[in-house]
PDB file of N, CA and C in Angstrom:
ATOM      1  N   UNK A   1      68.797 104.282  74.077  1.00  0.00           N
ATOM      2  CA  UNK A   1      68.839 104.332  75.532  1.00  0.00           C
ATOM      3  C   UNK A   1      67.598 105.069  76.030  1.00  0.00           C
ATOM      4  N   UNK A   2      67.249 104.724  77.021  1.00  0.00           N
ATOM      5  CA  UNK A   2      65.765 105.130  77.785  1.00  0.00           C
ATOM      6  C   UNK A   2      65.910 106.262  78.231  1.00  0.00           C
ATOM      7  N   UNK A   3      64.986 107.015  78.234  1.00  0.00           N
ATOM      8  CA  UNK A   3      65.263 108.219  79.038  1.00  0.00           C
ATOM      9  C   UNK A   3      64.894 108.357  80.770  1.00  0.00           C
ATOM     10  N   UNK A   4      65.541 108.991  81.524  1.00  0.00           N
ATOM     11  CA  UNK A   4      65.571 108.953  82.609  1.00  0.00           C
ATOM     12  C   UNK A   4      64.265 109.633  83.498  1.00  0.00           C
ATOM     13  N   UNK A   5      64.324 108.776  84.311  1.00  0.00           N
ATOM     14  CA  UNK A   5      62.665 109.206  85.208  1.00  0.00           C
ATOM     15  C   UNK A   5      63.108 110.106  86.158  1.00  0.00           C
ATOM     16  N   UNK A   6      62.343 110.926  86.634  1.00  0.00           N
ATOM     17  CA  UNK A   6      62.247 112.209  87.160  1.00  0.00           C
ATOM     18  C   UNK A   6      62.898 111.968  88.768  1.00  0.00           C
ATOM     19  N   UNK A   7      62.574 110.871  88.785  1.00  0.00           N
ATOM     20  CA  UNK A   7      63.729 110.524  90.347  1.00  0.00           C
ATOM     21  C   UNK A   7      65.162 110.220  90.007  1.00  0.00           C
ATOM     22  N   UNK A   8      65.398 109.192  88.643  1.00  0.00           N
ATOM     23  CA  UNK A   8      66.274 109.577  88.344  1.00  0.00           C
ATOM     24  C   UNK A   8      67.260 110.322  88.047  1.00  0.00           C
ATOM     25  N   UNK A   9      66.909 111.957  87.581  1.00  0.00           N
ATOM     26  CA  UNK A   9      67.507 112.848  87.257  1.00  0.00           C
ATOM     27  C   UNK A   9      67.467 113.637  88.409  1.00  0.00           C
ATOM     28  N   UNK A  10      66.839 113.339  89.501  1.00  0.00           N
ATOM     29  CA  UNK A  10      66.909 113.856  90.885  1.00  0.00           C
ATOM     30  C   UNK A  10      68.084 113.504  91.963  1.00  0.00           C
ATOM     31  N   UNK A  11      68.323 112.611  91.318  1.00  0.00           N
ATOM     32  CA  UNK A  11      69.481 111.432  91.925  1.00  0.00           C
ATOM     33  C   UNK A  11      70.772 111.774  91.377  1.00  0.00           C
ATOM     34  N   UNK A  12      70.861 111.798  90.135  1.00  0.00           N
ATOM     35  CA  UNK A  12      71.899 112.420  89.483  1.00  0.00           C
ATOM     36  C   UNK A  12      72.645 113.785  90.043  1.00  0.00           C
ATOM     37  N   UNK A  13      71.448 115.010  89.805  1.00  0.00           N
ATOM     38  CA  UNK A  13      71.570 115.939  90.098  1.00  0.00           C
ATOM     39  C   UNK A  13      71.745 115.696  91.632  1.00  0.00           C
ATOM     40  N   UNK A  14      71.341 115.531  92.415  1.00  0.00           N
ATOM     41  CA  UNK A  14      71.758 115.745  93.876  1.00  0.00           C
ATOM     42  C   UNK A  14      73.262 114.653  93.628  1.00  0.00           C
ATOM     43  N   UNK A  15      73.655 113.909  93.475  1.00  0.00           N
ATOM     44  CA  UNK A  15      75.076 113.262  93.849  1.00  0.00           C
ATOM     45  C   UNK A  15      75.845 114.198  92.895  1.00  0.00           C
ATOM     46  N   UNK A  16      75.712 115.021  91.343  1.00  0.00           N
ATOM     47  CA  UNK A  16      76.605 115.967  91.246  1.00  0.00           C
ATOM     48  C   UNK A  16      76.534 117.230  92.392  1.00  0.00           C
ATOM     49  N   UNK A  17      75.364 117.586  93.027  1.00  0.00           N
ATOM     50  CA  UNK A  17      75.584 118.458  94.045  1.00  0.00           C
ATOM     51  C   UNK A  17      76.908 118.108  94.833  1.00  0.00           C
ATOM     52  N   UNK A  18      76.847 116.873  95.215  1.00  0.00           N
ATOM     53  CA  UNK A  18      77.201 116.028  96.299  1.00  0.00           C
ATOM     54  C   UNK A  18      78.938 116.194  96.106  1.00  0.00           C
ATOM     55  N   UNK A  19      79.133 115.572  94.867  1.00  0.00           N
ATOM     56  CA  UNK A  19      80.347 115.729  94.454  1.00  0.00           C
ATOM     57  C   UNK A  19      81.482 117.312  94.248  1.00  0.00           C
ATOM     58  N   UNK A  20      80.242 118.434  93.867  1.00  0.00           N
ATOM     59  CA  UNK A  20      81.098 119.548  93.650  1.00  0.00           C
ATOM     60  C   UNK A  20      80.820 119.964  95.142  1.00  0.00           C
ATOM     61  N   UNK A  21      79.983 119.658  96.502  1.00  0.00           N
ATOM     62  CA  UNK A  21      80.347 120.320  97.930  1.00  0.00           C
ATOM     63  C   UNK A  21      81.393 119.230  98.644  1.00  0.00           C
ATOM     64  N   UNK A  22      81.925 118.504  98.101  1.00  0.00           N
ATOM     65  CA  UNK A  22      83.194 117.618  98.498  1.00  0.00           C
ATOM     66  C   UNK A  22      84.408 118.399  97.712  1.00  0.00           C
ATOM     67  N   UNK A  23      84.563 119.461  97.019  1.00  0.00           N
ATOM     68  CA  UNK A  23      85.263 119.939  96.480  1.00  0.00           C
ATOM     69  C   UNK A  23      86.122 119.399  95.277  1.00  0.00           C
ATOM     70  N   UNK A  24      85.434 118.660  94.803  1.00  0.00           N
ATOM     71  CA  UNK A  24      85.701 118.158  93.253  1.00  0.00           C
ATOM     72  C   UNK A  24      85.190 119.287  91.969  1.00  0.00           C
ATOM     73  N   UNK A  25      86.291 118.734  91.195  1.00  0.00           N
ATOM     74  CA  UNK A  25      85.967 120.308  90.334  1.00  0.00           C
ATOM     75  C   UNK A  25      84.964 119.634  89.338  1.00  0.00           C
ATOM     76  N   UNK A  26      84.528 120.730  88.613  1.00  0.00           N
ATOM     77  CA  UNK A  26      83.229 120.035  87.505  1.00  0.00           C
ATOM     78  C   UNK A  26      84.148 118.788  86.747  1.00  0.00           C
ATOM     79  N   UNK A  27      85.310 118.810  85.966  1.00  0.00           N
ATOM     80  CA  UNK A  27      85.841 117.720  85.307  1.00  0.00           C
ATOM     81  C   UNK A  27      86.036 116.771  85.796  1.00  0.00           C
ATOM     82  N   UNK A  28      86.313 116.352  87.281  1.00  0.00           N
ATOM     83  CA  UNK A  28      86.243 114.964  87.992  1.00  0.00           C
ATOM     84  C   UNK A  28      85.090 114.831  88.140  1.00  0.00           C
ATOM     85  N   UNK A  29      83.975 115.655  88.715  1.00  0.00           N
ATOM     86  CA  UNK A  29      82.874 115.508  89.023  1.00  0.00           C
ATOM     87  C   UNK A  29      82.233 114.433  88.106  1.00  0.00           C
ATOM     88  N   UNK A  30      82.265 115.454  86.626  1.00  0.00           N
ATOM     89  CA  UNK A  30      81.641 115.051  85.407  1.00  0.00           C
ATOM     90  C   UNK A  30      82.088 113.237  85.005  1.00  0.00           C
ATOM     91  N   UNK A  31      83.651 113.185  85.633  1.00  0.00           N
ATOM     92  CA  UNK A  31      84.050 111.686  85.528  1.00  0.00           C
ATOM     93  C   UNK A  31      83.722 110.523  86.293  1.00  0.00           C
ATOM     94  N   UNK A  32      83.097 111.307  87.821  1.00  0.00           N
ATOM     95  CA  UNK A  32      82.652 110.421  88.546  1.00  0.00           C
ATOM     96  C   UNK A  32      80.905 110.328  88.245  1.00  0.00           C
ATOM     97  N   UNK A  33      80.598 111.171  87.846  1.00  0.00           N
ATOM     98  CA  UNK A  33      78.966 110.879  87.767  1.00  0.00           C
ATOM     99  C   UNK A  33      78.932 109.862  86.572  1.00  0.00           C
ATOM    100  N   UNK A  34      79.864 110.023  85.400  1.00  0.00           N
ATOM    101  CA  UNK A  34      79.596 109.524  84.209  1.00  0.00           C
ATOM    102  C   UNK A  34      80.457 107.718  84.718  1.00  0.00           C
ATOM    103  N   UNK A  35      80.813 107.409  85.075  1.00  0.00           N
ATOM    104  CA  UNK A  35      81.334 106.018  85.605  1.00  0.00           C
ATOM    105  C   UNK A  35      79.911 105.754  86.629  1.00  0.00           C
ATOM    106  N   UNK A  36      79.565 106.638  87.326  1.00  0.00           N
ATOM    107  CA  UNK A  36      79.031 106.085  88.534  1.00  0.00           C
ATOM    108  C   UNK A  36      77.326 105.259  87.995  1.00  0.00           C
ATOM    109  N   UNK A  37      77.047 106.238  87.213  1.00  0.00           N
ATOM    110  CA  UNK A  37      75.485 106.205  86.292  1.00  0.00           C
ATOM    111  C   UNK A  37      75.887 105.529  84.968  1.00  0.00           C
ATOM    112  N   UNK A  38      76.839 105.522  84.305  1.00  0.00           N
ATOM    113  CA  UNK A  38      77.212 104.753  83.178  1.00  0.00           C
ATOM    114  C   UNK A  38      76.122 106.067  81.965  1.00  0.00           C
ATOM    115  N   UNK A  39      76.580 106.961  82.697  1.00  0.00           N
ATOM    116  CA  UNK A  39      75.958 107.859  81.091  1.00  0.00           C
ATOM    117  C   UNK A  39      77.254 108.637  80.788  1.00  0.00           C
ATOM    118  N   UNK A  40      76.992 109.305  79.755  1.00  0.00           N
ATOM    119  CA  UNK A  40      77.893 110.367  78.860  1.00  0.00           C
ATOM    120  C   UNK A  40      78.276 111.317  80.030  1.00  0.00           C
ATOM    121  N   UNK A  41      79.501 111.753  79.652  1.00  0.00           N
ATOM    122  CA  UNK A  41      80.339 112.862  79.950  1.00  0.00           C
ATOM    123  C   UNK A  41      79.154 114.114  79.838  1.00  0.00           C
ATOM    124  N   UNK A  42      79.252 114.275  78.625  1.00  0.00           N
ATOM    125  CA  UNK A  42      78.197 115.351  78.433  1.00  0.00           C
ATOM    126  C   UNK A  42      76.635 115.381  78.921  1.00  0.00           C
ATOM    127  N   UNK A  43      76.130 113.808  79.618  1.00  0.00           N
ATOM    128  CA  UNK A  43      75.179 114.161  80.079  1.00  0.00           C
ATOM    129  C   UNK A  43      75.112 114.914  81.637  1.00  0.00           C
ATOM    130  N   UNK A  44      76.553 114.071  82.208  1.00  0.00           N
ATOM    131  CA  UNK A  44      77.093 113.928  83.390  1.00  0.00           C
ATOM    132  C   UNK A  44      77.230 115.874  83.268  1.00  0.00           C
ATOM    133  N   UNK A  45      77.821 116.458  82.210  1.00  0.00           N
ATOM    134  CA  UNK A  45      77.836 118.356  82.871  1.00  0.00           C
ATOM    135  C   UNK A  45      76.308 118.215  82.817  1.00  0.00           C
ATOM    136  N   UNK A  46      75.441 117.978  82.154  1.00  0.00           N
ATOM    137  CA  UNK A  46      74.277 118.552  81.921  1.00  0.00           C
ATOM    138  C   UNK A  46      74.127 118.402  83.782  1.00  0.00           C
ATOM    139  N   UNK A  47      74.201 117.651  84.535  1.00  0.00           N
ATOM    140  CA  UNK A  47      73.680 117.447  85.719  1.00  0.00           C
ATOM    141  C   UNK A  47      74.134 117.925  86.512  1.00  0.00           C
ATOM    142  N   UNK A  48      75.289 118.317  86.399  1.00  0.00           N
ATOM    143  CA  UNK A  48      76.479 119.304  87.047  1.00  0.00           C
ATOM    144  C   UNK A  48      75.585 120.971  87.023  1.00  0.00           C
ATOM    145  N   UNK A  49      75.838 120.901  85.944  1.00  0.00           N
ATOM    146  CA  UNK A  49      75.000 122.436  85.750  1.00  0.00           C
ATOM    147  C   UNK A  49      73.711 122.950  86.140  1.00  0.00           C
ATOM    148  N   UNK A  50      72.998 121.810  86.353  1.00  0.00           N
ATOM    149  CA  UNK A  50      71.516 121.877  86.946  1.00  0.00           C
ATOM    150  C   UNK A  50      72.011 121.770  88.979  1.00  0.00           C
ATOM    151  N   UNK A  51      73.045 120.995  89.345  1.00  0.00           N
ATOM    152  CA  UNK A  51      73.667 120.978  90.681  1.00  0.00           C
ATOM    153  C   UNK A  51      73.652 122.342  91.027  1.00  0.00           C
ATOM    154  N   UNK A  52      74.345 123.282  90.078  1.00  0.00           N
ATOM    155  CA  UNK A  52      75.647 124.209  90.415  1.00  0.00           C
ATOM    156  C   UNK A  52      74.374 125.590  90.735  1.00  0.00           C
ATOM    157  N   UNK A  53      73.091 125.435  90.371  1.00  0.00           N
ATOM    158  CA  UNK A  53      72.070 126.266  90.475  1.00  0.00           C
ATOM    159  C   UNK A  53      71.292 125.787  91.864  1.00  0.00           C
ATOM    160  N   UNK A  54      71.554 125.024  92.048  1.00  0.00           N
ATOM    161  CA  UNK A  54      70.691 124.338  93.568  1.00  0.00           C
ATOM    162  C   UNK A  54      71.734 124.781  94.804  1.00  0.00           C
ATOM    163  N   UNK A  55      70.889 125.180  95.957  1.00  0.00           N
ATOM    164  CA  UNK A  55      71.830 125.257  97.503  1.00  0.00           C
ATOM    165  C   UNK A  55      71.517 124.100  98.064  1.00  0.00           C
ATOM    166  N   UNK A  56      70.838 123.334  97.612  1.00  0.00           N
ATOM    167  CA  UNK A  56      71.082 122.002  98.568  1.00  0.00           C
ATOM    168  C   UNK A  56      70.333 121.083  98.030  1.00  0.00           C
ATOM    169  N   UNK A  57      70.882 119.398  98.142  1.00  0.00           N
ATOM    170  CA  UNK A  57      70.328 118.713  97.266  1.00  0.00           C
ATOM    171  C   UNK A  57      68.444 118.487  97.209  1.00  0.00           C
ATOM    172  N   UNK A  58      68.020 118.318  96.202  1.00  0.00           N
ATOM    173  CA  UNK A  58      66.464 117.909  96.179  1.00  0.00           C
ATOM    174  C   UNK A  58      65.665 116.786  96.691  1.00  0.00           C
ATOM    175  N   UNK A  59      64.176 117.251  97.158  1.00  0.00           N
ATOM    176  CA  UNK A  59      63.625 115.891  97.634  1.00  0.00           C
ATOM    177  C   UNK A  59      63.580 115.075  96.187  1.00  0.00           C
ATOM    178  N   UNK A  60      63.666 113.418  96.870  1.00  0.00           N
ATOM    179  CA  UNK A  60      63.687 112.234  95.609  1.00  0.00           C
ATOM    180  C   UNK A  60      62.044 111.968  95.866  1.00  0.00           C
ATOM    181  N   UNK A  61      61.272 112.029  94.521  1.00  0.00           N
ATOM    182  CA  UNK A  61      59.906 111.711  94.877  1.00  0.00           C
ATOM    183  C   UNK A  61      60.289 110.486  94.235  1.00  0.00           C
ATOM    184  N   UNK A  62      59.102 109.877  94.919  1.00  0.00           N
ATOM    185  CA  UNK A  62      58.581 108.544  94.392  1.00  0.00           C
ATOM    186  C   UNK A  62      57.376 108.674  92.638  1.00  0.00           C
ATOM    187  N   UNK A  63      57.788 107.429  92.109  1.00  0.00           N
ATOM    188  CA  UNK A  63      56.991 107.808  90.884  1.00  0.00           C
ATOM    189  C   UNK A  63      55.725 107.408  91.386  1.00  0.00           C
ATOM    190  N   UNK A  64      54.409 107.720  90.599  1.00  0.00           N
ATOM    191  CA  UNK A  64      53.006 107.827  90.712  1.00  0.00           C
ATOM    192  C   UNK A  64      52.543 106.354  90.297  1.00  0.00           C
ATOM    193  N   UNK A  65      51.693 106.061  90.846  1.00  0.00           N
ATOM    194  CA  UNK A  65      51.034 105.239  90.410  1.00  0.00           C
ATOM    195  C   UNK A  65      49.325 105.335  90.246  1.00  0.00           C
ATOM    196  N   UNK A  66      48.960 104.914  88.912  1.00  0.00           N
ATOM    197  CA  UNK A  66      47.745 105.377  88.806  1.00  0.00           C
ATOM    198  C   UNK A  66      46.775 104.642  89.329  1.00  0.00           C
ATOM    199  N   UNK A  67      45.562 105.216  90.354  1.00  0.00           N
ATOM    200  CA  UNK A  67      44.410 104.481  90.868  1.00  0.00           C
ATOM    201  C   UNK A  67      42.973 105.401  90.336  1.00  0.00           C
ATOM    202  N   UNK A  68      42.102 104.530  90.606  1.00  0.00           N
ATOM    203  CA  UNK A  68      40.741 104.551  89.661  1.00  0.00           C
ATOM    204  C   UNK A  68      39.748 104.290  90.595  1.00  0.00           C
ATOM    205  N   UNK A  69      39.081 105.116  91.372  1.00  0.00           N
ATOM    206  CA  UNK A  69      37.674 105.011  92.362  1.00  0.00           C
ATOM    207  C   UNK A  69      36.343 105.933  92.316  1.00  0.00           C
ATOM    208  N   UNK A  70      35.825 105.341  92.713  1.00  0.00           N
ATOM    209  CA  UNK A  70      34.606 106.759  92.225  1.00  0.00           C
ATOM    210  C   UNK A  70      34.428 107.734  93.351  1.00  0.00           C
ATOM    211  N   UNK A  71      34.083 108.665  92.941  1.00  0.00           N
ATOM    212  CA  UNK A  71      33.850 109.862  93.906  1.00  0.00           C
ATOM    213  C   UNK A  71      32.211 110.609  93.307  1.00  0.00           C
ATOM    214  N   UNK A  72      31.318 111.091  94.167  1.00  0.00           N
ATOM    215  CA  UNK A  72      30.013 111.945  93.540  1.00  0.00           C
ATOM    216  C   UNK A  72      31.036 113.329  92.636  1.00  0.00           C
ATOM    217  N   UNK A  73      29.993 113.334  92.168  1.00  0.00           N
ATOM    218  CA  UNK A  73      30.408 114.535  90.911  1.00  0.00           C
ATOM    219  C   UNK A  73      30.217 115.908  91.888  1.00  0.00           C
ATOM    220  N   UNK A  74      29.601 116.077  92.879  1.00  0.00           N
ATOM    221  CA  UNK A  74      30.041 117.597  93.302  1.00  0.00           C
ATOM    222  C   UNK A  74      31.376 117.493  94.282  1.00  0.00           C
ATOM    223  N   UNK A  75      32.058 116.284  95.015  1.00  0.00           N
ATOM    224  CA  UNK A  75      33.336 116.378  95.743  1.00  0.00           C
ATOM    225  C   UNK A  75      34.413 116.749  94.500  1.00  0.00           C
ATOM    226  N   UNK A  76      34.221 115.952  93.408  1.00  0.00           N
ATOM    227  CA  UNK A  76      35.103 115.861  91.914  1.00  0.00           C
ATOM    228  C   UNK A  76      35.123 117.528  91.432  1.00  0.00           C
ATOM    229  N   UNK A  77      33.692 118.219  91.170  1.00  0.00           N
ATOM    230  CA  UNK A  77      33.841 119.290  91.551  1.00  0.00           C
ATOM    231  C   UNK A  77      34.647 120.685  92.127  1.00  0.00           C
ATOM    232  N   UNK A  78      34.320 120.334  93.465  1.00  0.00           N
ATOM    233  CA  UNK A  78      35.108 120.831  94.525  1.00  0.00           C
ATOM    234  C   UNK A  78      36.881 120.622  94.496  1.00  0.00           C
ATOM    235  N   UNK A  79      36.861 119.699  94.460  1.00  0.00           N
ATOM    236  CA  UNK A  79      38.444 119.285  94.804  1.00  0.00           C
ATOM    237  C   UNK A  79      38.717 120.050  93.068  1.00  0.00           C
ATOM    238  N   UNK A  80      38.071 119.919  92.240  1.00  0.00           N
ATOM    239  CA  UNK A  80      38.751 120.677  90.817  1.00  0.00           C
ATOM    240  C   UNK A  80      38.865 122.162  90.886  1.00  0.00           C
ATOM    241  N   UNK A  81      37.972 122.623  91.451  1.00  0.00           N
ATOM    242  CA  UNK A  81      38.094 124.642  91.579  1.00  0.00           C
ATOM    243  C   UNK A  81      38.937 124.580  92.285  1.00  0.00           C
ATOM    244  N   UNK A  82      39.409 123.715  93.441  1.00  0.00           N
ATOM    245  CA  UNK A  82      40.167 124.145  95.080  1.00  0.00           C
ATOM    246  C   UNK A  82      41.586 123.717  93.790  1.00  0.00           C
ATOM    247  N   UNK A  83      41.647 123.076  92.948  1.00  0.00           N
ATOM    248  CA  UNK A  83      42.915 122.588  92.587  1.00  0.00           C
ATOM    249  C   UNK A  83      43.385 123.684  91.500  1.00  0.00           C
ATOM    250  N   UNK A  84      42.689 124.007  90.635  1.00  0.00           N
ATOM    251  CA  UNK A  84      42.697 125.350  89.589  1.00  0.00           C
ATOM    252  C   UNK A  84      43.024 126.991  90.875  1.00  0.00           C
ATOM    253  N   UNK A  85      42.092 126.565  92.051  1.00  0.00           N
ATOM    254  CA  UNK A  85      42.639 127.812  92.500  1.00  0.00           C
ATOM    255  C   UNK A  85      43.937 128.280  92.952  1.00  0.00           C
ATOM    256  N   UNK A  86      44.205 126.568  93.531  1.00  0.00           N
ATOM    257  CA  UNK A  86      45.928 126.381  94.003  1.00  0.00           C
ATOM    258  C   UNK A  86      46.657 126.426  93.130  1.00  0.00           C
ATOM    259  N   UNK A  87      46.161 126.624  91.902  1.00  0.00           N
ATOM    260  CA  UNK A  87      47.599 126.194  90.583  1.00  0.00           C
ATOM    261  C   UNK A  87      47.802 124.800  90.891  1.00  0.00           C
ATOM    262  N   UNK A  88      47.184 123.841  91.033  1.00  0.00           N
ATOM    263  CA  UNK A  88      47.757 122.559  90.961  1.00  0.00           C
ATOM    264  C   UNK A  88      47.487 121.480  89.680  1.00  0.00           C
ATOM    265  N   UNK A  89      46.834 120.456  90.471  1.00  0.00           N
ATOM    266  CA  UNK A  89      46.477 119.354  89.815  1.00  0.00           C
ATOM    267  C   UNK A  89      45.320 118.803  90.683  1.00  0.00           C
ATOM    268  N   UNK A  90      44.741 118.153  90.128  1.00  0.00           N
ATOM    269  CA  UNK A  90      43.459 117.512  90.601  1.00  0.00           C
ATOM    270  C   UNK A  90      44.766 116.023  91.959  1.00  0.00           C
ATOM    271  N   UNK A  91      45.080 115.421  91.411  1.00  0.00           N
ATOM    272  CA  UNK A  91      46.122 114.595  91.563  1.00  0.00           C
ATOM    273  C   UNK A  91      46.947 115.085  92.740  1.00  0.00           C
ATOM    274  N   UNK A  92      47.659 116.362  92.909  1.00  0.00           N
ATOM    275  CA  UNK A  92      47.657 116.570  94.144  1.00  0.00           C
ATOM    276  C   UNK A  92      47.532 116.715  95.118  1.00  0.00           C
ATOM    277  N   UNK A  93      46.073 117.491  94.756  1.00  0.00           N
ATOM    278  CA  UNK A  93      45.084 117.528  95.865  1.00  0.00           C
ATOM    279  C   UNK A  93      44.782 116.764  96.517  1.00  0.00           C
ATOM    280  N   UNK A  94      44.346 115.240  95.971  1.00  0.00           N
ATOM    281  CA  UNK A  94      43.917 113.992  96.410  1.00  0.00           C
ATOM    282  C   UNK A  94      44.956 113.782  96.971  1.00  0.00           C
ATOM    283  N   UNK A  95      46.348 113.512  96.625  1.00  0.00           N
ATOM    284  CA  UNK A  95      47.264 112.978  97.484  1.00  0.00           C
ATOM    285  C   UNK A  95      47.750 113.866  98.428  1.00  0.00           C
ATOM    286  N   UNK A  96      47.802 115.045  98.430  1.00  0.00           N
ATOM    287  CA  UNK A  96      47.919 115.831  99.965  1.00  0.00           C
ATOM    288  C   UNK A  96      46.764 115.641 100.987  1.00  0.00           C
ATOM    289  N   UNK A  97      45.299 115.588 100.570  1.00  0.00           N
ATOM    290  CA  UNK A  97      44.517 115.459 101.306  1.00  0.00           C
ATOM    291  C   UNK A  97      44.711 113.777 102.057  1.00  0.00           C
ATOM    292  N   UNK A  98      45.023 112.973 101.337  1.00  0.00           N
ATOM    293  CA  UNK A  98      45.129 111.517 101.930  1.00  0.00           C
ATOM    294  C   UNK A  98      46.635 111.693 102.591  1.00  0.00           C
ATOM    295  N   UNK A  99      47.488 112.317 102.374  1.00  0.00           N
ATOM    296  CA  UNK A  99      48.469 112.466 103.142  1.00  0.00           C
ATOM    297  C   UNK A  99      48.315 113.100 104.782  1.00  0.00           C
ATOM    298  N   UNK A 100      47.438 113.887 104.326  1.00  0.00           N
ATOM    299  CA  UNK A 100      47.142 114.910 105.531  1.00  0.00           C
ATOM    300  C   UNK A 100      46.383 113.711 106.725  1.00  0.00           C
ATOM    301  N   UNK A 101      45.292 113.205 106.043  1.00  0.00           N
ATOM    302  CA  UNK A 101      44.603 111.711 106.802  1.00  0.00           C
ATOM    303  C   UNK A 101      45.350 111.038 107.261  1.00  0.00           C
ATOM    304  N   UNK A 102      46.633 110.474 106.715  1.00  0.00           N
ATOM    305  CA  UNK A 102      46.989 109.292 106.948  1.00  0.00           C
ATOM    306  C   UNK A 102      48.412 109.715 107.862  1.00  0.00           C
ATOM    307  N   UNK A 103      48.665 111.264 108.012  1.00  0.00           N
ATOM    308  CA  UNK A 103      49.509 111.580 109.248  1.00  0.00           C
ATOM    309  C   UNK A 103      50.619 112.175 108.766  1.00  0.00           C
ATOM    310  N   UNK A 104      51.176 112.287 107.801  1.00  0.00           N
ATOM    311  CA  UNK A 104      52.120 112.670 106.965  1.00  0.00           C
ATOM    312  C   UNK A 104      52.106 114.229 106.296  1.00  0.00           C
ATOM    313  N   UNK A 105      51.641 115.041 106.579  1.00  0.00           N
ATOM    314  CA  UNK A 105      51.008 115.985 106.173  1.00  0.00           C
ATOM    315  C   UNK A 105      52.288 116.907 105.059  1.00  0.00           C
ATOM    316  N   UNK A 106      53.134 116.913 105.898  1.00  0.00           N
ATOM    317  CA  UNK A 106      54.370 117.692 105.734  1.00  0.00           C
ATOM    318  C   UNK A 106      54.886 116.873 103.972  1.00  0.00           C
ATOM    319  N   UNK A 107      54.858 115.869 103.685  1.00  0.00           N
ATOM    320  CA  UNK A 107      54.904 115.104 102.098  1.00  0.00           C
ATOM    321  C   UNK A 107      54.888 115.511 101.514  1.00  0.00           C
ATOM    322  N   UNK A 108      55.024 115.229  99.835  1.00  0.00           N
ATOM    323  CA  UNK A 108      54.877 116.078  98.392  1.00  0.00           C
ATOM    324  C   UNK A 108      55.348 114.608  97.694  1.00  0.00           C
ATOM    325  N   UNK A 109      54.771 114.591  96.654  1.00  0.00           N
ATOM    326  CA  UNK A 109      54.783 113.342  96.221  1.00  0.00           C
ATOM    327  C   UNK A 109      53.884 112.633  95.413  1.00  0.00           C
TER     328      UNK A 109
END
């Protein structure tokens, strides 16, 4: 069986949120996530337990898709110190900055 993508397990985890603030106890919970997703019981607590640490469910990102353009070597540069200084990723940067352009600023993704 495949392992689950990071929206996936975002999805999970927020509908076990979902299920234990409807007041279902972890053992129904665990029965409805595991029918609902068609995984294990035992994966179904694993998601429970990652719920039961959250106050409210998580944003669902979208997965990445990779693009390839050129940029001069001192913007590539720049955007790399500004990204090491943020603790980030080169990759974020670019997509917050085109987020910020394109009106959306408030995003993560």
């Amino acid at each position: 069986m495949p392992r689950s993508t990071e929206p996936q397990k975002t999805e999970r985890i927020n509908a076990a949120h979902g299920l234990l603030a409807r007041g279902l106890s972890v053992t129904e919970a665990a029965l409805s996530l595991s029918r609902q997703f068609a995984i294990s019981r035992r994966q179904a607590y694993r998601y429970i337990e990652e719920a039961q640490a959250i106050s409210h469910p998580m944003p669902v990102t979208e997965p990445n898709m990779a693009v390839t353009f050129k940029l001069p070597p001192s913007l590539v540069n720049s955007i790399r110190a500004r990204a090491i200084a943020e603790e980030t990723t080169i990759s974020d940067m670019v997509s917050r900055a085109l987020r910020a352009f394109l009106g959306e600023a408030g995003g993560h993704g």
